[in-house]
Protein backbone atom coordinates (compact mmCIF):
# COMPACT_ATOMS: atom_id res chain seq x y z
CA UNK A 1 27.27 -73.13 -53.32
CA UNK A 2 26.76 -69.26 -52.96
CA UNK A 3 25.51 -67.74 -49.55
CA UNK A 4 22.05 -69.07 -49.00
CA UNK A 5 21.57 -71.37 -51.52
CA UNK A 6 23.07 -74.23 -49.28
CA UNK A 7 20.24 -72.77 -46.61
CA UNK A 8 17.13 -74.02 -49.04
CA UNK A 9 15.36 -77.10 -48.41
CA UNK A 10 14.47 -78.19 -51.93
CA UNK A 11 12.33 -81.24 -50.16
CA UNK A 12 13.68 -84.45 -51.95
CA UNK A 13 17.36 -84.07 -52.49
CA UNK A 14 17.18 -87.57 -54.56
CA UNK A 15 14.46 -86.34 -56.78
CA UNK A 16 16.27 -85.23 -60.41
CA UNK A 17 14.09 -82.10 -60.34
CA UNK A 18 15.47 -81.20 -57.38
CA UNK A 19 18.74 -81.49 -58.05
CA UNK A 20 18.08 -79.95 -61.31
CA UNK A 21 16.34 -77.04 -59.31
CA UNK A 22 19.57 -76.59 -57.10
CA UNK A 23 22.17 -76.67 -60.17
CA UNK A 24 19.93 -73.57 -61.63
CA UNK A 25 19.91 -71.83 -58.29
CA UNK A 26 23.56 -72.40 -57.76
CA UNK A 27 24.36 -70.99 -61.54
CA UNK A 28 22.08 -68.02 -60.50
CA UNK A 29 22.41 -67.30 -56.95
CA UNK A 30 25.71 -65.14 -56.19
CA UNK A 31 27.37 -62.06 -57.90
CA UNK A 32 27.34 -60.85 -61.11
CA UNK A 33 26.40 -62.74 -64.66
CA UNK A 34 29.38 -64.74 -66.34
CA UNK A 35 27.67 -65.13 -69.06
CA UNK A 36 26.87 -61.31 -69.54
CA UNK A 37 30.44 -60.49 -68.23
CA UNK A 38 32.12 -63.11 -71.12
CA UNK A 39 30.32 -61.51 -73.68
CA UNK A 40 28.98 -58.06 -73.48
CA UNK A 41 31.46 -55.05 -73.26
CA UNK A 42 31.52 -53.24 -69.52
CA UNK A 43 29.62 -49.80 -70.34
CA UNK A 44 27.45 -51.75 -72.91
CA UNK A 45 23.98 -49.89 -73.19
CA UNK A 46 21.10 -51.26 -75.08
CA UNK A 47 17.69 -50.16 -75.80
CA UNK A 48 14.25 -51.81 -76.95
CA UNK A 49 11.02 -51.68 -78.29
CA UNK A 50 8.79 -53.48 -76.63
CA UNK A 51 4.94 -53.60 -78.54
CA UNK A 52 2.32 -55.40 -76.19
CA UNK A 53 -0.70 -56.69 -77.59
CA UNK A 54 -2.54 -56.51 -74.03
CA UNK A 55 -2.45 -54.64 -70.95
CA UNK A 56 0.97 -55.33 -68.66
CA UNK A 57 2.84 -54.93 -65.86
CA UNK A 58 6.60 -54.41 -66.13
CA UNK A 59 8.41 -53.96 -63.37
CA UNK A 60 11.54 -51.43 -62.25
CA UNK A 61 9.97 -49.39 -65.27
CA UNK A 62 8.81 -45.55 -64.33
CA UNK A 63 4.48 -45.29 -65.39
């Protein structure tokens, strides 16, 4: 397991969604994304459009 993951006390450590809980935090906690890395280009850039229907809240995005 990455640093810190093996520190979290997922409460029932028999329980399948716990141990389904930890595989996801395992495949997520740590450097980088594989996946990302395996398939997009270093340098890639993208952009989006993004229409909301309602007021939001996105975050790490200058007002």
């Amino acid at each position: 397991m990455a640093d810190g993951a093996s520190d979290l006390d997922l409460g029932r450590p028999d329980d399948a969604v716990g141990r389904l809980i930890a595989l996801a935090l395992e495949e997520d906690v740590g450097p980088g994304d594989r996946t990302a890395e395996a398939c997009v280009p270093a340098g890639a850039r993208g952009s989006a459009l993004v229409v909301a229907k309602e007021e939001i809240v996105v975050s790490g995005v200058a007002a």
